[in-house]
C-alpha atoms as a PDB file:
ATOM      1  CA  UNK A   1     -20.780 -25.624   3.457  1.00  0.00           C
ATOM      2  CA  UNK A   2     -19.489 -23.718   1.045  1.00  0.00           C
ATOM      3  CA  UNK A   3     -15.614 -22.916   0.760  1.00  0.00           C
ATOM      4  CA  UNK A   4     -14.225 -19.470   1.108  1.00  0.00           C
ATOM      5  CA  UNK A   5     -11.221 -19.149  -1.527  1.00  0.00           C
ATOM      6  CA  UNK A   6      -7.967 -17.270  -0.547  1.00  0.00           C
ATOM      7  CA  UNK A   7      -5.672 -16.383  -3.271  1.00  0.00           C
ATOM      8  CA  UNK A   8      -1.829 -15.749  -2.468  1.00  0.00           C
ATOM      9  CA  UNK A   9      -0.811 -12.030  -4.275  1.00  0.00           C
ATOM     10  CA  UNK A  10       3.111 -12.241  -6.061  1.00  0.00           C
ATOM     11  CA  UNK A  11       4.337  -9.965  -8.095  1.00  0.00           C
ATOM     12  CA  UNK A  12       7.285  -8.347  -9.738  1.00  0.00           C
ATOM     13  CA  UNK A  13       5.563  -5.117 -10.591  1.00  0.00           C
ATOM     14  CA  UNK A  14       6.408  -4.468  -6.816  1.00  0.00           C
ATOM     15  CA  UNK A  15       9.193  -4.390  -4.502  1.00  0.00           C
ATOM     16  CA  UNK A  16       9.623  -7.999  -2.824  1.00  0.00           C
ATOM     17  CA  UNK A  17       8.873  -8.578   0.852  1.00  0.00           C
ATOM     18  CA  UNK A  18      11.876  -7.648   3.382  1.00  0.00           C
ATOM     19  CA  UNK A  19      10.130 -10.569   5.754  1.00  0.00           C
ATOM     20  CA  UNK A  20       8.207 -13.734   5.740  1.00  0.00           C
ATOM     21  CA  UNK A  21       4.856 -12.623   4.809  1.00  0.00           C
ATOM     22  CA  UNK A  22       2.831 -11.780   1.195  1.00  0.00           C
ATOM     23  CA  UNK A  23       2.121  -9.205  -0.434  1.00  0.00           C
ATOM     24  CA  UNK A  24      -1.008  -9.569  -0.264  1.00  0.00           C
ATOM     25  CA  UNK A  25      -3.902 -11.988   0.328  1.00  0.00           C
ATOM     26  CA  UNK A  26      -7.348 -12.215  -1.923  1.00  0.00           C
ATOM     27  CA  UNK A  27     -10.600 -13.569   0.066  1.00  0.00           C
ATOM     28  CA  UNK A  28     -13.420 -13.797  -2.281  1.00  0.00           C
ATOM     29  CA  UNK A  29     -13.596 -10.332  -3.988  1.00  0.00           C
ATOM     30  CA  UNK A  30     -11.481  -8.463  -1.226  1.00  0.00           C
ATOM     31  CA  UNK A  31      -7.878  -7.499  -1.379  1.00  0.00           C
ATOM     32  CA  UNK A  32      -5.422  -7.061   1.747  1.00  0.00           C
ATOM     33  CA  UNK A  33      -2.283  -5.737   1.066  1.00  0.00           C
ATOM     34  CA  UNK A  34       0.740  -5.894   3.453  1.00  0.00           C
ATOM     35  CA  UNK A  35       2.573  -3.064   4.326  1.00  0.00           C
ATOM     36  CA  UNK A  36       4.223  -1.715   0.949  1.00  0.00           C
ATOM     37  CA  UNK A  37       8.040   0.122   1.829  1.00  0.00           C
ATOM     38  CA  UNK A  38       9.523   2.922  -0.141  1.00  0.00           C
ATOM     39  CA  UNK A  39      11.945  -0.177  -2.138  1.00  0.00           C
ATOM     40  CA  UNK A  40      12.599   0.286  -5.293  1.00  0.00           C
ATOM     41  CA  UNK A  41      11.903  -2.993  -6.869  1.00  0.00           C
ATOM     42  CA  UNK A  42      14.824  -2.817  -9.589  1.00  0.00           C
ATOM     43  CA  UNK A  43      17.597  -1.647  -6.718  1.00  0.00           C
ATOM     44  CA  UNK A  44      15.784  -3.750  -3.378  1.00  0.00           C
ATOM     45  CA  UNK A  45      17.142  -0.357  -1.542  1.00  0.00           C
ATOM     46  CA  UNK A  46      14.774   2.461   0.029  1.00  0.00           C
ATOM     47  CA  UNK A  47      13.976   4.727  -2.625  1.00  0.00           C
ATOM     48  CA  UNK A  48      16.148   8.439  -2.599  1.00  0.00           C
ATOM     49  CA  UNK A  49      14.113  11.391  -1.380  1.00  0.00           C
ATOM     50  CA  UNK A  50      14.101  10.928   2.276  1.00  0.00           C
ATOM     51  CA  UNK A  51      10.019  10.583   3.314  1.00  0.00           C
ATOM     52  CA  UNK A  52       8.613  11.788  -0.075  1.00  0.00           C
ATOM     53  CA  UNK A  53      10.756   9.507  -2.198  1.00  0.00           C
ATOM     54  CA  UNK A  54       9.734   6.850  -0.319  1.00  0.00           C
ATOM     55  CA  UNK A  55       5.993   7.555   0.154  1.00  0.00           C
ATOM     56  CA  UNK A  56       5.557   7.841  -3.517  1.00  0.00           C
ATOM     57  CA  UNK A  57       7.473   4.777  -3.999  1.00  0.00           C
ATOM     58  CA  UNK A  58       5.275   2.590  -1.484  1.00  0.00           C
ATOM     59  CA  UNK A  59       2.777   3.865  -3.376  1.00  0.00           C
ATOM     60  CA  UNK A  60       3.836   3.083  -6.992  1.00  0.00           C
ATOM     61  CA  UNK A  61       4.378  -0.676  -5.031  1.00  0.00           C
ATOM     62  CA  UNK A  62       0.687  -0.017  -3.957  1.00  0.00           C
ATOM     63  CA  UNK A  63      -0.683   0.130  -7.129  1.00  0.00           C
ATOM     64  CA  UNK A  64       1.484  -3.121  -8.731  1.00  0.00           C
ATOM     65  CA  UNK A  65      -0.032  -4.965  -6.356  1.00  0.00           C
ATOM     66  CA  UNK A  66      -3.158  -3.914  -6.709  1.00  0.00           C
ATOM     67  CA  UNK A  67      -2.713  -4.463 -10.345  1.00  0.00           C
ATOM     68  CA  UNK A  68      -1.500  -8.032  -9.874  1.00  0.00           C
ATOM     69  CA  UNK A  69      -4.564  -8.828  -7.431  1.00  0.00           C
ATOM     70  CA  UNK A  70      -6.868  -7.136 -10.540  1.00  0.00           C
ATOM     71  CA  UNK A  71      -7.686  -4.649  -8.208  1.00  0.00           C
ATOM     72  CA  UNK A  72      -6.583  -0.762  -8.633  1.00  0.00           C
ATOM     73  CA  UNK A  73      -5.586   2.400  -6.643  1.00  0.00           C
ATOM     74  CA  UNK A  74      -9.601   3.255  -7.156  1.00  0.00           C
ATOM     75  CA  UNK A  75     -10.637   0.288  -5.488  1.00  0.00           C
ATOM     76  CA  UNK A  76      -8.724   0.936  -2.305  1.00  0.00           C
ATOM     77  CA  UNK A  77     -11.533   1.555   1.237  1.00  0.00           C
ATOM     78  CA  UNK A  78      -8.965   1.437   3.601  1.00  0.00           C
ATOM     79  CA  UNK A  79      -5.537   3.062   3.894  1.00  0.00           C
ATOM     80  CA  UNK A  80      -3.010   2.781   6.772  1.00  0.00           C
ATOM     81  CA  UNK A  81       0.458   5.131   6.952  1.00  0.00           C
ATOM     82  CA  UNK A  82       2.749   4.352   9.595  1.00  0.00           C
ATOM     83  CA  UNK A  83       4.963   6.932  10.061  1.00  0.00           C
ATOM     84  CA  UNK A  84       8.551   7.086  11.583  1.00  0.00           C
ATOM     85  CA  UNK A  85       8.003  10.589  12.482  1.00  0.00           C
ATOM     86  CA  UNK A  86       4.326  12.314  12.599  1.00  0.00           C
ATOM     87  CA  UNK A  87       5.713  15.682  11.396  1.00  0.00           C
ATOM     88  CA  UNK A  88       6.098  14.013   7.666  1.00  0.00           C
ATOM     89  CA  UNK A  89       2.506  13.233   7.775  1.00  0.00           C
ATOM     90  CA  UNK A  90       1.722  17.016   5.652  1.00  0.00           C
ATOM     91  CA  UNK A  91       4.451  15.880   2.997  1.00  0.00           C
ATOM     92  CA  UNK A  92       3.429  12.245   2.767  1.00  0.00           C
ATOM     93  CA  UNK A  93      -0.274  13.643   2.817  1.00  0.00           C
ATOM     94  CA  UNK A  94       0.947  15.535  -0.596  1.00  0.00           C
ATOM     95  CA  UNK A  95       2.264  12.275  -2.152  1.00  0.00           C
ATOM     96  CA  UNK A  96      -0.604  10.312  -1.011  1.00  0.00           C
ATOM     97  CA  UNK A  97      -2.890  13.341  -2.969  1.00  0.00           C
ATOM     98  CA  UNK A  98      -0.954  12.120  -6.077  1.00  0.00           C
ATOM     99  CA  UNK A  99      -2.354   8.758  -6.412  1.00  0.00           C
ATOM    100  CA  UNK A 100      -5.998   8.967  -4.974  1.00  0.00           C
ATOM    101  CA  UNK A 101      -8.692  11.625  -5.784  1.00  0.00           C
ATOM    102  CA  UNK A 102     -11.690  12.209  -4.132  1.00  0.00           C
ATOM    103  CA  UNK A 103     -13.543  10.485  -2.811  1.00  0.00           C
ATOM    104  CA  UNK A 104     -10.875   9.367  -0.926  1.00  0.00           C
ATOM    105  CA  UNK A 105     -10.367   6.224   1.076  1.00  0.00           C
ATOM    106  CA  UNK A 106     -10.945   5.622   4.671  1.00  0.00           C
ATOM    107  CA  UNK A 107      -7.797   6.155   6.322  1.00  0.00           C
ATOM    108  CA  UNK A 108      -5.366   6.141   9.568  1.00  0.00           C
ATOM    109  CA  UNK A 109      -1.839   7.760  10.156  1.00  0.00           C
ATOM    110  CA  UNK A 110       0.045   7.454  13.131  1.00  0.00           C
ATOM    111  CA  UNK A 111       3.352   7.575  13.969  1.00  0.00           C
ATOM    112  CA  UNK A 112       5.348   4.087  15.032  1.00  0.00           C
ATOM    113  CA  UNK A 113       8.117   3.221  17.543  1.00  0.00           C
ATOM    114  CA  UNK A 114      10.464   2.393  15.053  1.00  0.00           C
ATOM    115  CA  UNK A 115       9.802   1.187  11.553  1.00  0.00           C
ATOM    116  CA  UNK A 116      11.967  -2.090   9.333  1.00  0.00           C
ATOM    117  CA  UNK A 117      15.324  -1.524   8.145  1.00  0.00           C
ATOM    118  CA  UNK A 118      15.199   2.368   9.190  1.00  0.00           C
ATOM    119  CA  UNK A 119      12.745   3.225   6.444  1.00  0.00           C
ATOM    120  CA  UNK A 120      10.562   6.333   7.130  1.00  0.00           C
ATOM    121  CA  UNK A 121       7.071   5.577   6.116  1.00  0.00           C
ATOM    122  CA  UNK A 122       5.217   2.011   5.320  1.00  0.00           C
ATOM    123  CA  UNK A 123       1.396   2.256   3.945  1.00  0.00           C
ATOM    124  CA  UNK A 124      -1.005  -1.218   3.328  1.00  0.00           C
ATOM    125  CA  UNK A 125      -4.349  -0.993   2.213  1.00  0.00           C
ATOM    126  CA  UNK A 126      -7.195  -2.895   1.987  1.00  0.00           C
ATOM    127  CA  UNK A 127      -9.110  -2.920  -1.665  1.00  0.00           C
ATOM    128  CA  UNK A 128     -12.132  -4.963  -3.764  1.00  0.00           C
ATOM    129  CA  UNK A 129     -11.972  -6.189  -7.116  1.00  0.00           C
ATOM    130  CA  UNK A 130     -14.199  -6.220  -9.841  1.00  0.00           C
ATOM    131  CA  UNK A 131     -16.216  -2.904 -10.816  1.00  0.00           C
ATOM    132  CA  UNK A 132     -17.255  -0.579  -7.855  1.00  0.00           C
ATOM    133  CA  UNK A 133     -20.192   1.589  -7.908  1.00  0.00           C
ATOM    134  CA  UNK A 134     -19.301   4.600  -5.058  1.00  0.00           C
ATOM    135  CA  UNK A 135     -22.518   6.581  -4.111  1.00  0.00           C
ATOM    136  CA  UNK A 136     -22.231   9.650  -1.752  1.00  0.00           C
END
């Protein structure tokens, strides 16, 4: 049987959790990220802006994390963006047109109940490493 190797993400080129969890886990050449917050990682605070300051921080966080896994924002297939309130979603849609082209990623927004520490928007993703051939 052979074993299936899961490698634990850190880094500093992100904010740090605000819970008991990692930032993200590495199974074989797959990447799952937990949900990145609009921190900034220098300050630990929610990033000034209101919803777009925040989006485009998560997503910077997105990316470091990535990076650290030896993954990248171009190797991303799955997006999720909770949001506290589902009339952002146009605004964070802008942000989130920032840091992916087309093709983009598969993706789901909703709006939660209530999301950690008051913050307004929380986005995880789920990526591959190594080089990616997209076909269409």
């Amino acid at each position: 049987m052979s074993k299936t190797i899961k490698k634990i993400i850190s880094t500093d080129k992100a904010a740090a959790p605000v819970s008991a969890y990692s930032q993200a886990i590495c199974v074989n050449n797959m990447v799952y990220v937990a949900g990145t917050v609009g921190f900034d990682k220098n300050t630990n605070k929610a990033a000034e802006g209101g919803v777009v300051g925040q989006a485009r921080k998560c997503f910077e966080n997105l990316r470091g994390i990535l990076e650290a896994a030896g993954s990248s924002l171009n190797n991303v297939v799955k997006i999720t963006i909770l949001l506290h309130d589902i009339s952002d979603f146009q605004a964070v849609n802008e942000v989130y047109k920032e840091f992916f082209k087309e093709p983009y990623p598969a993706r789901i927004s909703f709006q939660a109940g209530k999301l950690p520490l008051g913050l307004k928007v929380e986005i995880d993703a789920i990526a591959v490493t190594g080089e990616v051939q997209t076909i269409q």
